[in-house]
Protein backbone atom coordinates (compact mmCIF):
# COMPACT_ATOMS: atom_id res chain seq x y z
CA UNK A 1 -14.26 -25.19 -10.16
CA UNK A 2 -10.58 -24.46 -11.11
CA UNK A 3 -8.65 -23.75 -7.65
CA UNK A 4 -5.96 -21.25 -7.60
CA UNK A 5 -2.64 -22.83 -6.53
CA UNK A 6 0.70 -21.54 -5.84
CA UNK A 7 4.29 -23.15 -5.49
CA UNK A 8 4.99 -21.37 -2.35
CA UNK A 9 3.59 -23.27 0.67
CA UNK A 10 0.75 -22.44 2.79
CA UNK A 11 1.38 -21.74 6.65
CA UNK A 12 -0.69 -23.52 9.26
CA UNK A 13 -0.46 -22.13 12.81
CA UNK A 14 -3.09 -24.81 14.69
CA UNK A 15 -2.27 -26.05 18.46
CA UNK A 16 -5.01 -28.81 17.78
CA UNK A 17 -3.20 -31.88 16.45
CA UNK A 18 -6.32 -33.31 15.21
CA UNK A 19 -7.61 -30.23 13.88
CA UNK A 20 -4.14 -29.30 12.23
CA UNK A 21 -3.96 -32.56 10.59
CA UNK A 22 -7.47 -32.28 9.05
CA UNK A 23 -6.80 -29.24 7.82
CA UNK A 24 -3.32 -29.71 6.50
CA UNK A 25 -4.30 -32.91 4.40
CA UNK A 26 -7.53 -30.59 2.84
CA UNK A 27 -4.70 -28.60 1.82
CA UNK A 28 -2.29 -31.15 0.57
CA UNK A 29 -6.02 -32.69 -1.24
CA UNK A 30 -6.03 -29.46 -2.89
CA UNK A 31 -2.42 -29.38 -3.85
CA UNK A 32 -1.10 -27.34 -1.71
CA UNK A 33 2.74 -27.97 0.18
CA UNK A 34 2.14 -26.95 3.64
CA UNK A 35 3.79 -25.50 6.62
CA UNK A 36 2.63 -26.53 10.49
CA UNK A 37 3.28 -24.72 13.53
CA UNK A 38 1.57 -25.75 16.71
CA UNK A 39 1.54 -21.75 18.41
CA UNK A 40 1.50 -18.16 17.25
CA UNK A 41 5.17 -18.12 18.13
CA UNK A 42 6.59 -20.55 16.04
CA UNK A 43 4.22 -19.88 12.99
CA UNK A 44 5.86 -16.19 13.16
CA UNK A 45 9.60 -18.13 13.15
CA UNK A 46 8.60 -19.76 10.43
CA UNK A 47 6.99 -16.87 8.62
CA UNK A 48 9.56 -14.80 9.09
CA UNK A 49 12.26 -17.58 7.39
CA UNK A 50 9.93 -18.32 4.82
CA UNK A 51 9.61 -15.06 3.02
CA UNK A 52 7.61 -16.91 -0.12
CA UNK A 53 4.67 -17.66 2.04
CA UNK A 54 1.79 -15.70 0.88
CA UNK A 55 -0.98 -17.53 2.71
CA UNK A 56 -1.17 -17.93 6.38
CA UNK A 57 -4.16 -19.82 8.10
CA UNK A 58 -3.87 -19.32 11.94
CA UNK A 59 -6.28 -20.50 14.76
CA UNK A 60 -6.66 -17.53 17.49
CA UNK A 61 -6.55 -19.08 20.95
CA UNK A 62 -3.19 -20.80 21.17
CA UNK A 63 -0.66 -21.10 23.78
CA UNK A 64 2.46 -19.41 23.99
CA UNK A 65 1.17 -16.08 21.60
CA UNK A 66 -1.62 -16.36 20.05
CA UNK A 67 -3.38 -15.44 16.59
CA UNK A 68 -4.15 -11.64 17.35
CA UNK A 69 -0.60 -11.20 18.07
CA UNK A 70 0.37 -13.34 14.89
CA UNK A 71 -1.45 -11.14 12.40
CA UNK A 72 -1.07 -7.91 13.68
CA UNK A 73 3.33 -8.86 13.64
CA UNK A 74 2.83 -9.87 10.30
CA UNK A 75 0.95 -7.00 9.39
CA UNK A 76 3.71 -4.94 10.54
CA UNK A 77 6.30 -6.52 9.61
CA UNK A 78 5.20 -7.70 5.97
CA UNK A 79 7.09 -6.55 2.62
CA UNK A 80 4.74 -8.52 0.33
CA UNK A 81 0.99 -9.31 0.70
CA UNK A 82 0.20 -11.96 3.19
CA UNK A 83 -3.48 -13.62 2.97
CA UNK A 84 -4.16 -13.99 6.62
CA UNK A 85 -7.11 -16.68 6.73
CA UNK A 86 -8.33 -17.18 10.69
CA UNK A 87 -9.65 -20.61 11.77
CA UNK A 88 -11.36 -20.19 14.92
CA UNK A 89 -13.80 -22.27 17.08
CA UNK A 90 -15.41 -19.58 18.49
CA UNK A 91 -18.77 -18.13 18.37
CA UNK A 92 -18.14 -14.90 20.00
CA UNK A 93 -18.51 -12.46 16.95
CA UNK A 94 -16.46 -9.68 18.75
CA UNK A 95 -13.34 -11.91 18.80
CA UNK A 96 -13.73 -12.66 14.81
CA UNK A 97 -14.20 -8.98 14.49
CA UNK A 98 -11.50 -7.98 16.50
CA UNK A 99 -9.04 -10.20 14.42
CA UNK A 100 -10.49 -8.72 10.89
CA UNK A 101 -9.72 -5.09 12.18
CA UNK A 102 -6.45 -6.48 13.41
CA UNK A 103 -5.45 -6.76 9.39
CA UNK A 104 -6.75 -10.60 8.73
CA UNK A 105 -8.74 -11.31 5.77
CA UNK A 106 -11.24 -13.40 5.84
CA UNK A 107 -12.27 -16.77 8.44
CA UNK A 108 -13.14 -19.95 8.73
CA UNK A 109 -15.10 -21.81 11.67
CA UNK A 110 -14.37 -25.91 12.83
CA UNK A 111 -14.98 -27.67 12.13
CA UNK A 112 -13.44 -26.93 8.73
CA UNK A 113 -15.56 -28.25 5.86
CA UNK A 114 -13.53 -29.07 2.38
CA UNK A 115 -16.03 -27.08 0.41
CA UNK A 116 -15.97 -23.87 2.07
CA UNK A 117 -12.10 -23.90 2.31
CA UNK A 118 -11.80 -23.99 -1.12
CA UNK A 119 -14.05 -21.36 -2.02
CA UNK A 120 -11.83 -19.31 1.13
CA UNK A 121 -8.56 -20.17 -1.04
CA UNK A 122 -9.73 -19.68 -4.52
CA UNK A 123 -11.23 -15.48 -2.92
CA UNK A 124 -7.50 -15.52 -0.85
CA UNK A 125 -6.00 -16.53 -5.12
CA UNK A 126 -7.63 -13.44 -6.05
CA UNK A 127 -5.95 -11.24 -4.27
CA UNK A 128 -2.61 -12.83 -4.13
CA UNK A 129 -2.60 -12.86 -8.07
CA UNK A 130 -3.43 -8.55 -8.04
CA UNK A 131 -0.44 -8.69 -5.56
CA UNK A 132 1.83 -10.17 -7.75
CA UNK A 133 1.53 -7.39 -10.16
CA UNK A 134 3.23 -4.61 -7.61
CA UNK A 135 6.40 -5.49 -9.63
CA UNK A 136 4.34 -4.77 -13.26
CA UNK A 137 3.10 -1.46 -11.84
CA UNK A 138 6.59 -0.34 -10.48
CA UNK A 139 8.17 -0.72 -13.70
CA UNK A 140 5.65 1.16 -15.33
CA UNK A 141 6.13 3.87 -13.22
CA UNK A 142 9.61 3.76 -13.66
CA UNK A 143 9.73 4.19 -17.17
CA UNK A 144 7.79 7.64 -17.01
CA UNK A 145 10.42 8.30 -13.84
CA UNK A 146 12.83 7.88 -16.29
CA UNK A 147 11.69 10.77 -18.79
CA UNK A 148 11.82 13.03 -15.91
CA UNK A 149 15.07 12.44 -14.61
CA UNK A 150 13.59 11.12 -11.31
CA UNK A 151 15.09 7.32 -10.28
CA UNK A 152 13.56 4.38 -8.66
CA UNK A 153 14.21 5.78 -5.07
CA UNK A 154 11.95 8.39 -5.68
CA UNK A 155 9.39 5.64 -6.35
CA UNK A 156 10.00 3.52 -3.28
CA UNK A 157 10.19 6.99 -0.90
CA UNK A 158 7.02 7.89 -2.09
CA UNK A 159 5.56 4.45 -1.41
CA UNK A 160 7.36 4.21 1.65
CA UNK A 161 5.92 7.87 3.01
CA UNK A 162 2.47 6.98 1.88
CA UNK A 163 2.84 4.11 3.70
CA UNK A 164 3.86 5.61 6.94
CA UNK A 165 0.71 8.64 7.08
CA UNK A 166 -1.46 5.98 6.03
CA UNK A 167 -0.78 3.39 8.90
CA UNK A 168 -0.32 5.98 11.28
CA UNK A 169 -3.92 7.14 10.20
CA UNK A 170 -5.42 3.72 10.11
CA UNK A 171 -4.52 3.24 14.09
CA UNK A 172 -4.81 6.89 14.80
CA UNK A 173 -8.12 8.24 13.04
CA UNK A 174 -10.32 5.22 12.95
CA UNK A 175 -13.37 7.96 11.54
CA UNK A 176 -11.32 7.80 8.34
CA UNK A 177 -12.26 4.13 8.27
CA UNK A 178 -9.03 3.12 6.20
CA UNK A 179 -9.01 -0.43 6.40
CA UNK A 180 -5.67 -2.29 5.79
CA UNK A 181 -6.66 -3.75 2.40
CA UNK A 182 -7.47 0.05 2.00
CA UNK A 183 -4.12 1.14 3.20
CA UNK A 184 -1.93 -1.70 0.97
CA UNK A 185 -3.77 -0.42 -2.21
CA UNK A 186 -3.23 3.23 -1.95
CA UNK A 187 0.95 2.33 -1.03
CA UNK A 188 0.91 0.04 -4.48
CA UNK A 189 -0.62 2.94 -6.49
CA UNK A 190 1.61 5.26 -5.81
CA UNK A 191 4.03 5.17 -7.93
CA UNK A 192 1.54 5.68 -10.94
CA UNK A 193 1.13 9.30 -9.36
CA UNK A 194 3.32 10.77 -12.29
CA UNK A 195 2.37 8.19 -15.14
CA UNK A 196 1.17 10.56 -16.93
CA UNK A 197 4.48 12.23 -17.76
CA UNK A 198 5.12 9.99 -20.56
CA UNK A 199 3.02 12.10 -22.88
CA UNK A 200 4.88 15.33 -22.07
CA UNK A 201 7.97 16.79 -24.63
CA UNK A 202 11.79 16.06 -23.16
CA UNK A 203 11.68 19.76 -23.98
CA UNK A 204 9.46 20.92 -21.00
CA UNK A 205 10.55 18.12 -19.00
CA UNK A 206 14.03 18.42 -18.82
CA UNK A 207 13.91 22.40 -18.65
CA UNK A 208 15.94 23.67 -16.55
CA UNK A 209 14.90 27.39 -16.71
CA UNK A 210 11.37 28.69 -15.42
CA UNK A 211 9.11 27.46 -17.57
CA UNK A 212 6.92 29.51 -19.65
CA UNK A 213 2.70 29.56 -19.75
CA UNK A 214 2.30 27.17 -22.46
CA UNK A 215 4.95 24.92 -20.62
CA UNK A 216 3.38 25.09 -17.26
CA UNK A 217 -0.16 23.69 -18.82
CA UNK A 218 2.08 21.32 -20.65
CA UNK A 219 3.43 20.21 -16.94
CA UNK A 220 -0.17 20.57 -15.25
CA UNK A 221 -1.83 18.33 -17.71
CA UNK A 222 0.27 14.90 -16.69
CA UNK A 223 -2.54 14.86 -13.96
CA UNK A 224 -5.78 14.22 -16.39
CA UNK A 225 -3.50 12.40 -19.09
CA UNK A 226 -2.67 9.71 -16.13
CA UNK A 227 -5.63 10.13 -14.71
CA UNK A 228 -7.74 9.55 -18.58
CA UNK A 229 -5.48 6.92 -18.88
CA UNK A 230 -6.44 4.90 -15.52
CA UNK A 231 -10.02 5.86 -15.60
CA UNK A 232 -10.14 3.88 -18.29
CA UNK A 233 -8.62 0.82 -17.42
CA UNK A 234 -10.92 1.35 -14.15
CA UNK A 235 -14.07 1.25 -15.89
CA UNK A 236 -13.32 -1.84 -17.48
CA UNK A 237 -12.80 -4.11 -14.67
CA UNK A 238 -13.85 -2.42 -11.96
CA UNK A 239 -10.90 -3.06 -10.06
CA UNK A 240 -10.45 -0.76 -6.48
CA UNK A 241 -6.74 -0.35 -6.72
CA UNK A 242 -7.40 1.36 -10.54
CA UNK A 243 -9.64 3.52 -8.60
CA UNK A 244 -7.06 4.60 -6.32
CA UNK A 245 -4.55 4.76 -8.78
CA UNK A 246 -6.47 7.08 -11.18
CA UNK A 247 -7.35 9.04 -7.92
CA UNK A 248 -3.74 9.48 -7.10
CA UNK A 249 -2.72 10.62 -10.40
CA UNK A 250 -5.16 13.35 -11.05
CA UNK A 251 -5.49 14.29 -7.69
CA UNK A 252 -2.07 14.42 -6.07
CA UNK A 253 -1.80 18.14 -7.61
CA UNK A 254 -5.13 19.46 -5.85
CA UNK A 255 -4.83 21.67 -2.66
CA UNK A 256 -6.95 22.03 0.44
CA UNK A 257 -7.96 25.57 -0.34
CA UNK A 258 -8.93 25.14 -3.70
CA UNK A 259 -5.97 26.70 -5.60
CA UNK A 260 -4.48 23.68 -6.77
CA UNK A 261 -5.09 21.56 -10.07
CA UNK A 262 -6.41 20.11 -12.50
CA UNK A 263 -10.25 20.45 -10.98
CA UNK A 264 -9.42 22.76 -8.20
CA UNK A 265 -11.28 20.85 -5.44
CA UNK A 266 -11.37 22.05 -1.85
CA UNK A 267 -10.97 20.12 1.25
CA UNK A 268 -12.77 17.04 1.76
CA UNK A 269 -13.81 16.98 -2.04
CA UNK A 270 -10.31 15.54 -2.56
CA UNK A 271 -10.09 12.34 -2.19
CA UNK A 272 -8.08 10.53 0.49
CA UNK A 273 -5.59 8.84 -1.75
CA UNK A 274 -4.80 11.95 -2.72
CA UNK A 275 -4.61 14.18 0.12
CA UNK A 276 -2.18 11.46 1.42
CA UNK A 277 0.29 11.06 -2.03
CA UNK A 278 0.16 15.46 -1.87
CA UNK A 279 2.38 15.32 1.27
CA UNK A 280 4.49 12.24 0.25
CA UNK A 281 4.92 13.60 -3.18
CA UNK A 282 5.73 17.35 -2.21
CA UNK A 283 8.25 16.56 0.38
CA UNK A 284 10.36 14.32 -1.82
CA UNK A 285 10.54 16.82 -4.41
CA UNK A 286 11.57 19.45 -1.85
CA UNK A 287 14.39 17.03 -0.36
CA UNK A 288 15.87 15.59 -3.87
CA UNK A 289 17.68 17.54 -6.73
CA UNK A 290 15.72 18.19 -9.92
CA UNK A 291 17.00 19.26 -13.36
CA UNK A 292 15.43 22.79 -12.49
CA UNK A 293 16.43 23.10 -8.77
CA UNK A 294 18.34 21.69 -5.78
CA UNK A 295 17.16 20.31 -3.03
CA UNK A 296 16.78 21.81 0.48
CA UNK A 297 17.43 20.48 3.97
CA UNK A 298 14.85 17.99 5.64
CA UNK A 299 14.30 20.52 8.31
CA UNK A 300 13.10 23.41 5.57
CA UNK A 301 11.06 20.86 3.96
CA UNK A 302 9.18 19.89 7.46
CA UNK A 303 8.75 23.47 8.09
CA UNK A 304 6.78 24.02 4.37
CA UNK A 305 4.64 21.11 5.33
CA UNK A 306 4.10 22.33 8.14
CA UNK A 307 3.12 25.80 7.20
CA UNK A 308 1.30 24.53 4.40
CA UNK A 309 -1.91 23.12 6.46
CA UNK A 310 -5.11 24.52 5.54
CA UNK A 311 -4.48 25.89 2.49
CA UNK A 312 -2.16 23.33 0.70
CA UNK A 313 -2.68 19.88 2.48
CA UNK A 314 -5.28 18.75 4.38
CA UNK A 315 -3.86 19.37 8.04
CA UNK A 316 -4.95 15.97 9.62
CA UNK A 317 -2.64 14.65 7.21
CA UNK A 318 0.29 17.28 7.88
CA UNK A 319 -0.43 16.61 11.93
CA UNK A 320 0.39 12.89 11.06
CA UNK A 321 3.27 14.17 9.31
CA UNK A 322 4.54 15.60 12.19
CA UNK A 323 4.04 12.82 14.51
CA UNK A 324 6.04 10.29 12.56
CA UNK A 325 8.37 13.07 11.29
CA UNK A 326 11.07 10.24 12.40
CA UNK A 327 10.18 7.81 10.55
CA UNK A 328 10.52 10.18 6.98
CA UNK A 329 13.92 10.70 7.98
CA UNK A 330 14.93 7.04 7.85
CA UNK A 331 13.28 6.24 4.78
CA UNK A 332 15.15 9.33 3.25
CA UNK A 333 18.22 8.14 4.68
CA UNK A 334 18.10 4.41 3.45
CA UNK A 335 16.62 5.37 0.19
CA UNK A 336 18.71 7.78 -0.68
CA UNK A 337 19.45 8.60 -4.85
CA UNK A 338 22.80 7.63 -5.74
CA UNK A 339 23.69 10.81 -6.81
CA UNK A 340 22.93 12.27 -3.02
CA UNK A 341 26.23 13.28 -1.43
C-alpha cells in the first residue's frame, strides 16, 4: 500500500515518553520528520511557529492543557486545514466523542499498532491533498471575478463571512448538525458562487445602465451555467465539497419566500450552503462599488438584512448575522478593495 507522505513534519503532543517514542519512530518508519511536545501547551507553541504542519496527533489527558483544549485552539485559530488525529488510552466513548465534536478527525487507541496508523495517515493524506487545492479553486474563481470587475477581496470577504455564520451556527444551532469538516467545505466553495459568470457577454456584465429583459436572464442564468458546470464534475467523483460548491452556485440566488431564482425554492428546500453564501454574498455587494452602482454604508446594509428575514433569507441565518454583526465589520475593514477610500 502506497502511503501518502508530506515534507512538512508531523506534530506529536504525547506526555508518555515511552509512548511518544513508539509512536514517533512509527512515524519516522513511515517517513515522516516529526515534531514532539510532551503537553497540550507546548504542542500549541509549536503549532503555532510551525505554520506548515498539517498533521497533528495529540494524546487527550496531559498535564499542563490538555488535548480538548489543543484542538478546539487550533480549530479556532487555523488558516489552513489541520488533520487533528487523537491518541488516547481511554475507553470511555463519551471522551472520544467529545473530542470528535470538538473539531478532531479521526483516533487512535494504545497501544498504537503500526498497521492501523498507517491506514489513519494514508485517510488523514486524503484530505490534506483536497486541502491543498483551496489555492486551485481561488484562482478559478478569480478569473470569472475578473470579468465582472469584482477583485480578490470580494472573494476572501465572502469566504471570510461564510465562515463567521457558519461557526457561529455550528456552536449555536447544534439541530443544524454542521459538523466542522461540514463548515471548512462550504468556506472553500465559496468563491465558486459566481463561476458561472465566465459564460456571460462583457456587454451585460460591465453595463452600467439598468439592464434590459433579455439582459437580466442573461445575468440570472450564471446560477445553472455554474451550477451545470459543477454538477458535473460532482457526479464524477462524488466528491462532498463539489456538492457544496454546485449547491452554492445555483442556489446562492434563491430566496426564503420563493421569489428568488433559478428554481424558486422556498424555505428549507434551499439548501444550507446556500442560505448561508445568500447573506454573505448580498451584503458584500451592498457594501462595495459595482460598475452599475455605489456602495452604501455598513449600517444600511445591516438594516436590509435585517429587514429581509422571512422573505429573502432564511432568518436563523440573518439572527446569526446580527449576533456577530462585529465580526463583519472587521473583515470589511481588513479586506477592504483597494479602490475603497
Amino acid at each position: 500500500m502506497k502511503q501518502f507522505q508530506t515534507s512538512s513534519p508531523v506534530l506529536l503532543i504525547e506526555d508518555e515518553p515511552i509512548q511518544r517514542k513508539i509512536v514517533c519512530g512509527q512515524l519516522q518508519a513511515s517517513g515522516f520528520s516529526v515534531i514532539e511536545a510532551d503537553n497540550g501547551k507546548e504542542g500549541l507553541r509549536l503549532w503555532r511557529e510551525n505554520p506548515g504542519i498539517r498533521l497533528v496527533i495529540t494524546d487527550l489527558m496531559m498535564p499542563i492543557m490538555d488535548g480538548y483544549n489543543v484542538i478546539e485552539l487550533i480549530r479556532n485559530e487555523e488558516n489552513h486545514y489541520t488533520y487533528l488525529l487523537v491518541l488516547s488510552g481511554l475507553e470511555d466513548r463519551h471522551s472520544l466523542v467529545r473530542a470528535l465534536e470538538l473539531g478532531a478527525d479521526d483516533y487512535l487507541t494504545k497501544p498504537v499498532f503500526l498497521d492501523e496508523l498507517k491506514l489513519r495517515l494514508k485517510n488523514a493524506g486524503r484530505l490534506i491533498r483536497l486541502d491543498g487545492m483551496d489555492d486551485l479553486v481561488f484562482g478559478l474563481a478569480e478569473l470569472s471575478g475578473y470579468r465582472s470587475g469584482e477583485t480578490g477581496q470580494h472573494l476572501r470577504r465572502v469566504q471570510a463571512y461564510c465562515h463567521i455564520l457558519a461557526k457561529y451556527l455550528l456552536t449555536e444551532h447544534p439541530e443544524l448538525q454542521i459538523t466542522h469538516s461540514l463548515m471548512v467545505d462550504i468556506v472553500n466553495a465559496s468563491p465558486l458562487h459566481d463561476i458561472g459568470k465566465v459564460a456571460i457577454p462583457d456587454a451585460v456584465l460591465h453595463k452600467t445602465g439598468k439592464l434590459g429583459e433579455e439582459e437580466f436572464e442573461l445575468i440570472k442564468s450564471h446560477t445553472t451555467i455554474g451550477g451545470k458546470l459543477l454538477l458535473g464534475l460532482y457526479e464524477k467523483n462524488g466528491s462532498n465539497f463539489l456538492k457544496l460548491a454546485y449547491e452554492v452556485a445555483v442556489g446562492h440566488h434563491e430566496k426564503w419566500d420563493g421569489t428568488g431564482y433559478p428554481s424558486g425554492l422556498r424555505g428549507y428546500d434551499i439548501p444550507l450552503a446556500s442560505r448561508i453564501m445568500a447573506v454573505a454574498d448580498v451584503y458584500d455587494a451592498l457594501t462595495s462599488d459595482r460598475c452599475y452602482k455605489e456602495a452604501i454604508t455598513t449600517e444600511q446594509a445591516a438594516q436590509i438584512i435585517a429587514d429581509g428575514a422571512n422573505y429573502h433569507f432564511d432568518p436563523l441565518m440573518v439572527d446569526a448575522f446580527i449576533k456577530t454583526e462585529q465580526d463583519w465589520l472587521k473583515v470589511r475593514q481588513e479586506l477592504r478593495d483597494p479602490v475603497d477610500p
